[in-house]
Protein backbone atom coordinates (compact mmCIF):
# COMPACT_ATOMS: atom_id res chain seq x y z
CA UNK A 1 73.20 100.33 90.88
CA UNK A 2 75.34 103.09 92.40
CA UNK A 3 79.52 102.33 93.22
CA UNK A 4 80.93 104.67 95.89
CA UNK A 5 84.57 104.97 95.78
CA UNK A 6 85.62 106.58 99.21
CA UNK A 7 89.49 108.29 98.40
CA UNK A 8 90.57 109.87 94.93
CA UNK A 9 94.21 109.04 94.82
CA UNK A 10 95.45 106.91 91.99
CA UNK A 11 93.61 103.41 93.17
CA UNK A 12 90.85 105.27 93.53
CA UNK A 13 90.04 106.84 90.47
CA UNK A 14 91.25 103.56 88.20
CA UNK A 15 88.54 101.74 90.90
CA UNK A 16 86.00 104.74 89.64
CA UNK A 17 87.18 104.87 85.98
CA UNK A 18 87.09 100.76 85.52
CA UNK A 19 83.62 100.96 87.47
CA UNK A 20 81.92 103.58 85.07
CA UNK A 21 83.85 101.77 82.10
CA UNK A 22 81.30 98.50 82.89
CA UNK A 23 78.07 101.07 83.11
CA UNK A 24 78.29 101.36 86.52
CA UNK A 25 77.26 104.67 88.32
CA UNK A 26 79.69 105.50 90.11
CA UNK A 27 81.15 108.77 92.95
CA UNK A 28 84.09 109.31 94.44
CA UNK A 29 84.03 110.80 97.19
CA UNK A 30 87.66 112.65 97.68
CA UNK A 31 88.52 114.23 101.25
CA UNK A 32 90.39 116.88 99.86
CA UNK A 33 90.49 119.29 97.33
CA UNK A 34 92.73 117.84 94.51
CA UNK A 35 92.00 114.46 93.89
CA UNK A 36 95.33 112.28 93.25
CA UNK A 37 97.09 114.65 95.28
CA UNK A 38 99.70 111.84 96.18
CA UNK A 39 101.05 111.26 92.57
CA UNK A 40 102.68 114.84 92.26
CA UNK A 41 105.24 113.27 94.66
CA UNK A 42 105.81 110.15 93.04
CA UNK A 43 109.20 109.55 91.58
CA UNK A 44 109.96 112.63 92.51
CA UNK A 45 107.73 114.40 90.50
CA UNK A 46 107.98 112.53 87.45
CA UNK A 47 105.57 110.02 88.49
CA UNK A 48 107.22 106.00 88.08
CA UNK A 49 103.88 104.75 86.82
CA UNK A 50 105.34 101.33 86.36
CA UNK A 51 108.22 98.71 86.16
CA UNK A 52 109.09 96.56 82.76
CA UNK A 53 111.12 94.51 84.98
CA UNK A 54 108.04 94.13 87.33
CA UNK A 55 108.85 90.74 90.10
CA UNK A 56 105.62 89.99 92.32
CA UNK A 57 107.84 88.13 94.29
CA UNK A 58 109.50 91.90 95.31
CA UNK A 59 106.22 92.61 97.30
CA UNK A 60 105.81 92.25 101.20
CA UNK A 61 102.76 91.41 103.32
CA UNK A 62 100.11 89.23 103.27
CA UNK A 63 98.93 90.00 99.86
CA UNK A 64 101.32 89.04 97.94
CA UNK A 65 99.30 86.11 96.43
CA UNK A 66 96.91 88.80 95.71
CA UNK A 67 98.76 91.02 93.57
CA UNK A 68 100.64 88.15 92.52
CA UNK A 69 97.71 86.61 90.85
CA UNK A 70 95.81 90.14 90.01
CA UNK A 71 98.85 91.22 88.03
CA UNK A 72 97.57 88.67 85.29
CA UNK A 73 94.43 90.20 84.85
CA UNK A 74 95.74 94.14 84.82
CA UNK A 75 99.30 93.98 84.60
CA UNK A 76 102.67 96.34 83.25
CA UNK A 77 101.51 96.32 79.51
CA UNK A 78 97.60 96.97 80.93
CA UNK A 79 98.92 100.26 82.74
CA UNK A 80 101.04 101.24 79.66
CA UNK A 81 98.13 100.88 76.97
CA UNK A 82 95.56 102.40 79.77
CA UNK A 83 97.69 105.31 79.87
CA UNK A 84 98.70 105.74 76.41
CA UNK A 85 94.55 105.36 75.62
CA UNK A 86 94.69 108.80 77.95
CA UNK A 87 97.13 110.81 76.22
CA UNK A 88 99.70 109.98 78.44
CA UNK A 89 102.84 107.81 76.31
CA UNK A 90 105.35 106.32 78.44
CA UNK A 91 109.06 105.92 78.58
CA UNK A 92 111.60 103.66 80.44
CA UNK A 93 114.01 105.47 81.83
CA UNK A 94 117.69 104.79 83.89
CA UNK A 95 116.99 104.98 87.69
CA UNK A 96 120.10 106.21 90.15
CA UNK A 97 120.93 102.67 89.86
CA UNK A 98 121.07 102.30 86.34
CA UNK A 99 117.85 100.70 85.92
CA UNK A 100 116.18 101.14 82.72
CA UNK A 101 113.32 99.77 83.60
CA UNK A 102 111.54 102.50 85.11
CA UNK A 103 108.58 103.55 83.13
CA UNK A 104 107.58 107.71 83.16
CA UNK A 105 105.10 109.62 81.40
CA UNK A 106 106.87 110.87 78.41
CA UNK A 107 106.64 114.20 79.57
CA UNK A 108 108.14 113.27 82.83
CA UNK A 109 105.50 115.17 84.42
CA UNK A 110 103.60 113.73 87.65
CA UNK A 111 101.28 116.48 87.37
CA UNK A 112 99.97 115.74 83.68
CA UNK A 113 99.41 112.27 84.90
CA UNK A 114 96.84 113.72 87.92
CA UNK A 115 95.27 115.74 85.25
CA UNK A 116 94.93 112.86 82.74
CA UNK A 117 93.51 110.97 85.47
CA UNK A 118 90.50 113.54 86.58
CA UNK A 119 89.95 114.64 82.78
CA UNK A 120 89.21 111.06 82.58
CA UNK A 121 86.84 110.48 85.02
CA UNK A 122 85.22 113.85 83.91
CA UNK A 123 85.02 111.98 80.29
CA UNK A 124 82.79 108.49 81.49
CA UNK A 125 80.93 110.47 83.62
CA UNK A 126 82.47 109.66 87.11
CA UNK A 127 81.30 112.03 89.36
CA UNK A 128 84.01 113.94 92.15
CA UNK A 129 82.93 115.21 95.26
CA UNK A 130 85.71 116.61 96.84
CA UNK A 131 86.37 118.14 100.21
CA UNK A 132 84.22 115.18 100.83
CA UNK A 133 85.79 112.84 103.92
CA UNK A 134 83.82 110.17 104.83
CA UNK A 135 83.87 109.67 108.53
CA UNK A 136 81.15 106.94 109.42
CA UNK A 137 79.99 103.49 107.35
CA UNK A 138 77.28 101.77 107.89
CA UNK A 139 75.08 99.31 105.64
CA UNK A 140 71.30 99.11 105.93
CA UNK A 141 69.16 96.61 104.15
CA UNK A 142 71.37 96.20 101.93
CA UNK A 143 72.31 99.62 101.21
CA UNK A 144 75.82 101.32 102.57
CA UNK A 145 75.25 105.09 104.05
CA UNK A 146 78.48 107.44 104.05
CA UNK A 147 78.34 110.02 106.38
CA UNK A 148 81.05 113.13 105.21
CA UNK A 149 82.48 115.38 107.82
CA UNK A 150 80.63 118.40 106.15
CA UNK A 151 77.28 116.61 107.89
CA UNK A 152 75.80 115.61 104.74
CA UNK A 153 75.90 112.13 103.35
CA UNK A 154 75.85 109.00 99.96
CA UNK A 155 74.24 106.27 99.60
CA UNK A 156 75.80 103.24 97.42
CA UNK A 157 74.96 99.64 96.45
CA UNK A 158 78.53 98.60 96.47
CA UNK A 159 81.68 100.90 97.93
CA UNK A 160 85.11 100.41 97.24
CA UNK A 161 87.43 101.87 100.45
CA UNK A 162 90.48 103.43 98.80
CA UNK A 163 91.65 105.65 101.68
CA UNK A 164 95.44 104.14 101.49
CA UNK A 165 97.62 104.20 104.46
CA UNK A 166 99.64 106.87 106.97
CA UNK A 167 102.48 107.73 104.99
CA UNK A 168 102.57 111.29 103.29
CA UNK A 169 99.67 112.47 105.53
CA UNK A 170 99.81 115.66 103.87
CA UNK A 171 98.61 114.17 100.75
CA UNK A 172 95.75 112.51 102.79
CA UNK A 173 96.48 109.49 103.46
CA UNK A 174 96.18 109.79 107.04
CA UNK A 175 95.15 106.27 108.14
CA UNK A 176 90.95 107.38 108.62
CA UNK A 177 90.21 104.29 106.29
CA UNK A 178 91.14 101.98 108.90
CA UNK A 179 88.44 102.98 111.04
CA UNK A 180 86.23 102.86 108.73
CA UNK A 181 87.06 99.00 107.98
CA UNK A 182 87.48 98.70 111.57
CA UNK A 183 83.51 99.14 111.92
CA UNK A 184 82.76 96.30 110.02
CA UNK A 185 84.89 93.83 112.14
CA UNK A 186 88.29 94.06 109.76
CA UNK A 187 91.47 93.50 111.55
CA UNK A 188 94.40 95.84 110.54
CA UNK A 189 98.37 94.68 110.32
CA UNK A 190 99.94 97.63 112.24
CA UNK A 191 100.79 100.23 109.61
CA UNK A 192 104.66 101.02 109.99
CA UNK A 193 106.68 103.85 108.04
CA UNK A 194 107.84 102.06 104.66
CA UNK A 195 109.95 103.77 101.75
CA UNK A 196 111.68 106.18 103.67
CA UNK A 197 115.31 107.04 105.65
CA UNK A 198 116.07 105.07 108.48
CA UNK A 199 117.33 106.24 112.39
CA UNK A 200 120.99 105.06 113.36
CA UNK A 201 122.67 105.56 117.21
CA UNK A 202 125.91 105.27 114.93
CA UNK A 203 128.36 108.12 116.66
CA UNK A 204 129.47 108.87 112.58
CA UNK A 205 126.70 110.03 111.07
CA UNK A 206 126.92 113.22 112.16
CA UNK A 207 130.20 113.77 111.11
CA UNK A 208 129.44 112.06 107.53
CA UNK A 209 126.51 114.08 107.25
CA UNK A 210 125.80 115.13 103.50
CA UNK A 211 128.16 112.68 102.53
CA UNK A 212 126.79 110.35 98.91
CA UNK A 213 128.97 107.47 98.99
CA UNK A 214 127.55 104.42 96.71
CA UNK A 215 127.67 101.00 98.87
CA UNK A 216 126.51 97.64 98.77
CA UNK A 217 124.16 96.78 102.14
CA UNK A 218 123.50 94.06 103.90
CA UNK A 219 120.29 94.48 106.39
CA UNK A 220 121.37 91.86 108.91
CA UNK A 221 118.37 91.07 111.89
CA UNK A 222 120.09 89.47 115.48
CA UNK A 223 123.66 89.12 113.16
CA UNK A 224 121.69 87.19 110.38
CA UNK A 225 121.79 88.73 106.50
CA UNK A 226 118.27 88.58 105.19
CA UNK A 227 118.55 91.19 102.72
CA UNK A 228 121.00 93.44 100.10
CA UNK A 229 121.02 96.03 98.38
CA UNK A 230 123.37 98.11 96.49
CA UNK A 231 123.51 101.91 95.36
CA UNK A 232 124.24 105.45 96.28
CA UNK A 233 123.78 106.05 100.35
CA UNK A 234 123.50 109.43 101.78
CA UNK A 235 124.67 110.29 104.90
CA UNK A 236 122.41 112.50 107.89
CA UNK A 237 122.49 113.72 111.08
CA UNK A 238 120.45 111.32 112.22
CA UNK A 239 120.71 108.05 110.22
CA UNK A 240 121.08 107.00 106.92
CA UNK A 241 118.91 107.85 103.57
CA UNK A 242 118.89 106.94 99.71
CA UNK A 243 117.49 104.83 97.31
CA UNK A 244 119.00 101.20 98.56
CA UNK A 245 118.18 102.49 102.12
CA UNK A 246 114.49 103.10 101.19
CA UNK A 247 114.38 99.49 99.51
CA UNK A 248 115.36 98.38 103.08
CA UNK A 249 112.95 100.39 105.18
CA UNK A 250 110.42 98.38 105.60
CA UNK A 251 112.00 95.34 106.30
CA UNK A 252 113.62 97.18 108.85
CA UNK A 253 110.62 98.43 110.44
CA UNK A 254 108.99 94.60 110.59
CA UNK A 255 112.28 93.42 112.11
CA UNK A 256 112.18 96.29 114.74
CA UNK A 257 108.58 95.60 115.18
CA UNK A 258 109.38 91.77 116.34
CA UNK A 259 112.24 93.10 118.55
CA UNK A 260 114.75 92.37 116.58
CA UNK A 261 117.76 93.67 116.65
CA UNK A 262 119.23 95.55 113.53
CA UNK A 263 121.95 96.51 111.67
CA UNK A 264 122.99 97.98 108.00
CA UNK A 265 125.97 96.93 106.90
CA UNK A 266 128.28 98.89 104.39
CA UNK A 267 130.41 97.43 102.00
CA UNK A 268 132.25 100.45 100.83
CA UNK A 269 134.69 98.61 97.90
CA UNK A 270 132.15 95.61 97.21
CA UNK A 271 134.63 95.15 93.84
CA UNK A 272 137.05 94.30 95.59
CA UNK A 273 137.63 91.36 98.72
CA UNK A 274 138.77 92.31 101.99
CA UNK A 275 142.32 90.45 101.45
CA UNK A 276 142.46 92.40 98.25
CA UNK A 277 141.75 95.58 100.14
CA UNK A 278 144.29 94.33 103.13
CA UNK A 279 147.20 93.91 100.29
CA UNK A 280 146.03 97.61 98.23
CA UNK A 281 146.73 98.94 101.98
CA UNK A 282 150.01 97.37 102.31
CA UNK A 283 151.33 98.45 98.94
CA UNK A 284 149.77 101.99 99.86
CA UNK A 285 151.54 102.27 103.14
CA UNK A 286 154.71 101.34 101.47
CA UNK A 287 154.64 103.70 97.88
CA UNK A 288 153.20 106.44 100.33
CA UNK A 289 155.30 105.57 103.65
CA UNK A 290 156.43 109.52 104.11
CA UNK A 291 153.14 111.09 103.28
CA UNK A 292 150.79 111.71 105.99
CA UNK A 293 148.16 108.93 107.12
CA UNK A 294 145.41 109.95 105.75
CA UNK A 295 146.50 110.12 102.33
CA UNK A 296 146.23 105.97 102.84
CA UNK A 297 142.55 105.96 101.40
CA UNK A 298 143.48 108.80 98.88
CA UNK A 299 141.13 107.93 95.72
CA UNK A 300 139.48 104.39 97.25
CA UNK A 301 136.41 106.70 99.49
CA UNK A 302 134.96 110.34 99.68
CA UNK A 303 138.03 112.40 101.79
CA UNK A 304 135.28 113.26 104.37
CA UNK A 305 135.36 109.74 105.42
CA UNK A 306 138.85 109.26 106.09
CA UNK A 307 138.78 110.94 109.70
CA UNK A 308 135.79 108.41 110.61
CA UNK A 309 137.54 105.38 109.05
CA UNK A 310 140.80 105.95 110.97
CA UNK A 311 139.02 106.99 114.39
CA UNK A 312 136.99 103.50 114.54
CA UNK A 313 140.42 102.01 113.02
CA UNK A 314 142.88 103.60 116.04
CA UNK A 315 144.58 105.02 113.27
CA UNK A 316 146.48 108.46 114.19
CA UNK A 317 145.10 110.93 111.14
CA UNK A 318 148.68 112.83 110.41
CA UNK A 319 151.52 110.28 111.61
CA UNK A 320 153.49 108.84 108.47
CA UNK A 321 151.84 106.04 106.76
CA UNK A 322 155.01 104.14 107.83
CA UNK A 323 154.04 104.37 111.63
CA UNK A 324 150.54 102.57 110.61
CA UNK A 325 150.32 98.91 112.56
CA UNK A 326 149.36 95.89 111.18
CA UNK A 327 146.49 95.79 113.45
CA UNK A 328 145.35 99.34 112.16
CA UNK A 329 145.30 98.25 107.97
CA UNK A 330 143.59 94.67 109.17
CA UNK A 331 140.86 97.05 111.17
CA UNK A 332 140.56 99.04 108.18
CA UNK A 333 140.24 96.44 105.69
CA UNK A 334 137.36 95.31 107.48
CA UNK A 335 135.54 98.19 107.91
CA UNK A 336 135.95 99.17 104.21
CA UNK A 337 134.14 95.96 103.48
CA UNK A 338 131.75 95.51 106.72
CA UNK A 339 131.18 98.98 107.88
CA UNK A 340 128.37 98.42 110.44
CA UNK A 341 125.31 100.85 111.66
CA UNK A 342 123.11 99.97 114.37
CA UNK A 343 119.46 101.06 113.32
CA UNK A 344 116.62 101.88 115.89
CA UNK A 345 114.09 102.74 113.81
CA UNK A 346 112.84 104.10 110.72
CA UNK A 347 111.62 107.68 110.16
CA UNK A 348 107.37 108.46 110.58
CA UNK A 349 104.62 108.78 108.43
CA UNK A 350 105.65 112.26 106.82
CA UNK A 351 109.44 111.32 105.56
CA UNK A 352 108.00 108.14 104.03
CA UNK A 353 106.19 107.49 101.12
CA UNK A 354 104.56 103.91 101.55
CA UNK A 355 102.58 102.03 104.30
CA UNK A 356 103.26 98.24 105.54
CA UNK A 357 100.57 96.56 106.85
CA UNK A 358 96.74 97.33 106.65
CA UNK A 359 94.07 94.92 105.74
CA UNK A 360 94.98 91.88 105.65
CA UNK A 361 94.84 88.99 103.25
CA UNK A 362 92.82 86.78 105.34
CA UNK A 363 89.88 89.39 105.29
CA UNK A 364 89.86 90.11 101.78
CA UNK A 365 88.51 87.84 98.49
CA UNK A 366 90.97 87.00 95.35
CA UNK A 367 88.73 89.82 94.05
CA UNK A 368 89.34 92.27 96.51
CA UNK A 369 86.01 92.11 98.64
CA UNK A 370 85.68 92.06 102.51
CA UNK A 371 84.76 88.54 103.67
CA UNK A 372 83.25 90.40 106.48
CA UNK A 373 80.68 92.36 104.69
CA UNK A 374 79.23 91.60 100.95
CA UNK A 375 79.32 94.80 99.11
CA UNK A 376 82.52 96.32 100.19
CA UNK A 377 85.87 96.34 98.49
CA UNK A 378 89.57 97.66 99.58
CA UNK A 379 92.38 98.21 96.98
CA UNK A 380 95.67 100.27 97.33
CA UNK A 381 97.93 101.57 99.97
CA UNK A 382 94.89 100.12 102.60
CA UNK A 383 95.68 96.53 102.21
CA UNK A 384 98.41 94.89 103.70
CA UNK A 385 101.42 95.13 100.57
CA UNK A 386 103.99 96.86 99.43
CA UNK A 387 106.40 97.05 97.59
CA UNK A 388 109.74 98.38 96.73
CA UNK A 389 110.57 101.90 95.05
CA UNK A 390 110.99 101.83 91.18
CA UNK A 391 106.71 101.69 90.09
CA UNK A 392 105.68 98.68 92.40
CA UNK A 393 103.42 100.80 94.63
CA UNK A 394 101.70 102.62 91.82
CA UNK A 395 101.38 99.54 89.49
CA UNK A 396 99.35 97.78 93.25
CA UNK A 397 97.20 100.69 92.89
CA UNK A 398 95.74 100.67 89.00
CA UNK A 399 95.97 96.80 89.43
CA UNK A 400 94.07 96.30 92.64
CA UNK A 401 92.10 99.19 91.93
CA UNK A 402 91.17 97.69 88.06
CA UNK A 403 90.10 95.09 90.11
CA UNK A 404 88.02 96.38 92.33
CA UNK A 405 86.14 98.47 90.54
CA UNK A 406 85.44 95.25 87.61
CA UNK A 407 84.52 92.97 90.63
CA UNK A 408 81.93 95.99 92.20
CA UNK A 409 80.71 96.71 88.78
CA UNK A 410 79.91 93.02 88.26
CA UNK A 411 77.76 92.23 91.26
CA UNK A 412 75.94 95.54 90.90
CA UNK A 413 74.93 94.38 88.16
């Protein structure tokens, strides 16, 4: 019996390497020419293989019960000992945030992981084609044919479709899988931009561009908080980007999606409440009553704020604080504490670094096969989940793609 895995990013080759590991021969069949291309970028070039804090719960779309359940049979100690067994040792390490859960390859190299990876596959005898896209799938008594843009073709007993999504299209992942699972009848969630900085019609973000200022954020859809996150937001020219943004993304992109309206909301001093803010101002205004206005917010925000913060505040920028109005420190209390962004969209496929949506979970098995064909199997980026930054994406890949590749081995048996 012969497994074809179609895509050699990091799903694909722990599909491939779990496949061969149950005696299984197996191909993958890689579009480009460096197989697990798509890992060099991963936390941001050190490769977050995983999360010791791991929460299934954290993961959105429909197959969450999926990788909720999965994550018992291959889960954060099966990717640490799998990778360790490779000559790869880990290490948890701080995130921007603080997080020490964060697991890295020792050598905090994304690159040695790749390597590890192929060296692997070289070892049990998986076999690579690359510059090998497949761009037709058909199955004929019994048997699946791939037909590869370079006119040639496979033939497989069982394939496993590990094409991921859209994002990154550089890397590869440029959506051709869905086709492909299109042909046998699968339905596909609309992929949206995931992971990635989001559009705002804000007037200020042009004049806070380059600006780091760490904020908690509430993602509030039609006025209505359904989500927060807290950590260091940087400003653009065209929105707003950083790690808490990115954990937002692609709830933002759903809630656009359902035309919904949107909105990020900054909490600038979430330490403190907005009287205690509104009494700080007072005393402020009074121990600094001859200096100019904007020394007001001297040491509380980044001084390239100030101008914005007074200008949505009617503030005058260089009157004596003593001239302030009520009305102006009550404005500004609130927008140090609910500093709001209208967001229209998120940024595309090549600024972001995960998909939402794809198959979906209707369609697939608990093991990861197509209810609409026997034979073939999905894991990664393709189906419908994903999850937030910190090792959740890569940790859905060796999980589905462990299973997978032990569920194809099985029934080629």
């Amino acid at each position: 019996m012969k497994i074809a895995v179609i895509g050699g990013g990091a799903s694909g080759q722990m599909a491939a390497l779990t496949a061969a590991g149950s005696g299984a021969e197996t191909v993958i069949l890689e579009a480009g020419t460096v197989p697990g291309r798509k890992i060099l970028s991963t936390g941001n070039g050190r490769c977050n293989l995983t999360n010791l804090a791991l929460d299934p719960a954290l993961y959105q779309g429909s197959c969450r019960r999926h990788a909720s359940l999965l994550l018992r049979e291959f889960g954060v100690q099966d990717t640490l000992d799998f990778f360790d067994g490779i000559g790869i040792p880990t290490v948890a390490a701080g995130s921007a945030r603080g997080n020490d859960a964060w697991v890295y390859p020792s050598c905090r190299e994304a690159s040695a992981v790749r390597m590890a990876l192929e060296m692997e596959c070289e070892r049990r005898n998986v076999r690579i084609r690359k510059e090998a896209r497949a761009v037709s799938l058909k199955k004929q008594t019994g048997r699946f044919l791939i037909g590869l843009e370079n006119g040639s073709a496979e033939e497989a007993d069982r394939v496993i479709l590990t094409t991921g999504g859209k994002a990154f299209p550089k890397s590869g992942s440029d959506g051709s899988g869905y086709a492909l699972a299109a042909s046998f009848g699968h339905q596909i969630v609309t992929p949206l931009p995931a992971l990635g900085p989001v559009i705002s019609s804000s007037p200020y973000t042009k004049n806070l561009s380059g600006l780091r200022a760490e904020a908690l954020l509430s993602l509030q859809a039609d006025d209505t908080e359904i989500a927060r996150e807290y950590g260091e937001v940087q400003f653009t020219d065209y929105g707003l980007s950083g790690i808490p943004v990115f954990q937002l993304s692609g709830r933002i992109a759903r809630e656009l999606a359902a035309d919904h309206r949107v909105t990020l909301v900054l909490d600038l001093l979430p330490d403190k409440t907005e009287q205690d803010i509104r009494m700080d101002l007072a005393e402020r205004k009074l121990r600094r009553r001859d200096r100019e206005s904007g020394t007001l917010l001297l040491g509380l925000v980044p001084s390239k704020m100030v101008p914005v913060l007074f200008q949505e505040s009617g503030i005058p920028l260089h009157v004596p604080c003593r001239e302030i109005s009520q009305n102006g420190l009550t404005r500004l209390a609130e927008l140090l504490t609910a500093f709001a962004f209208p967001i229209g969209g998120v940024k595309d496929f090549d600024a972001c670094q995960v998909t939402s949506g794809g198959i979906p979970a209707t369609e697939v098995s608990l093991n990861l096969e197509s209810i609409k064909c026997v034979g073939l199997y999905f894991a990664g980026e393709i189906l419908d989940l994903d999850g937030p930054c910190g090792g959740y994406n890569l940790q859905w890949a060796w999980t589905s793609g462990y299973a997978a590749g032990k569920a194809a081995a099985k029934t080629a048996e």
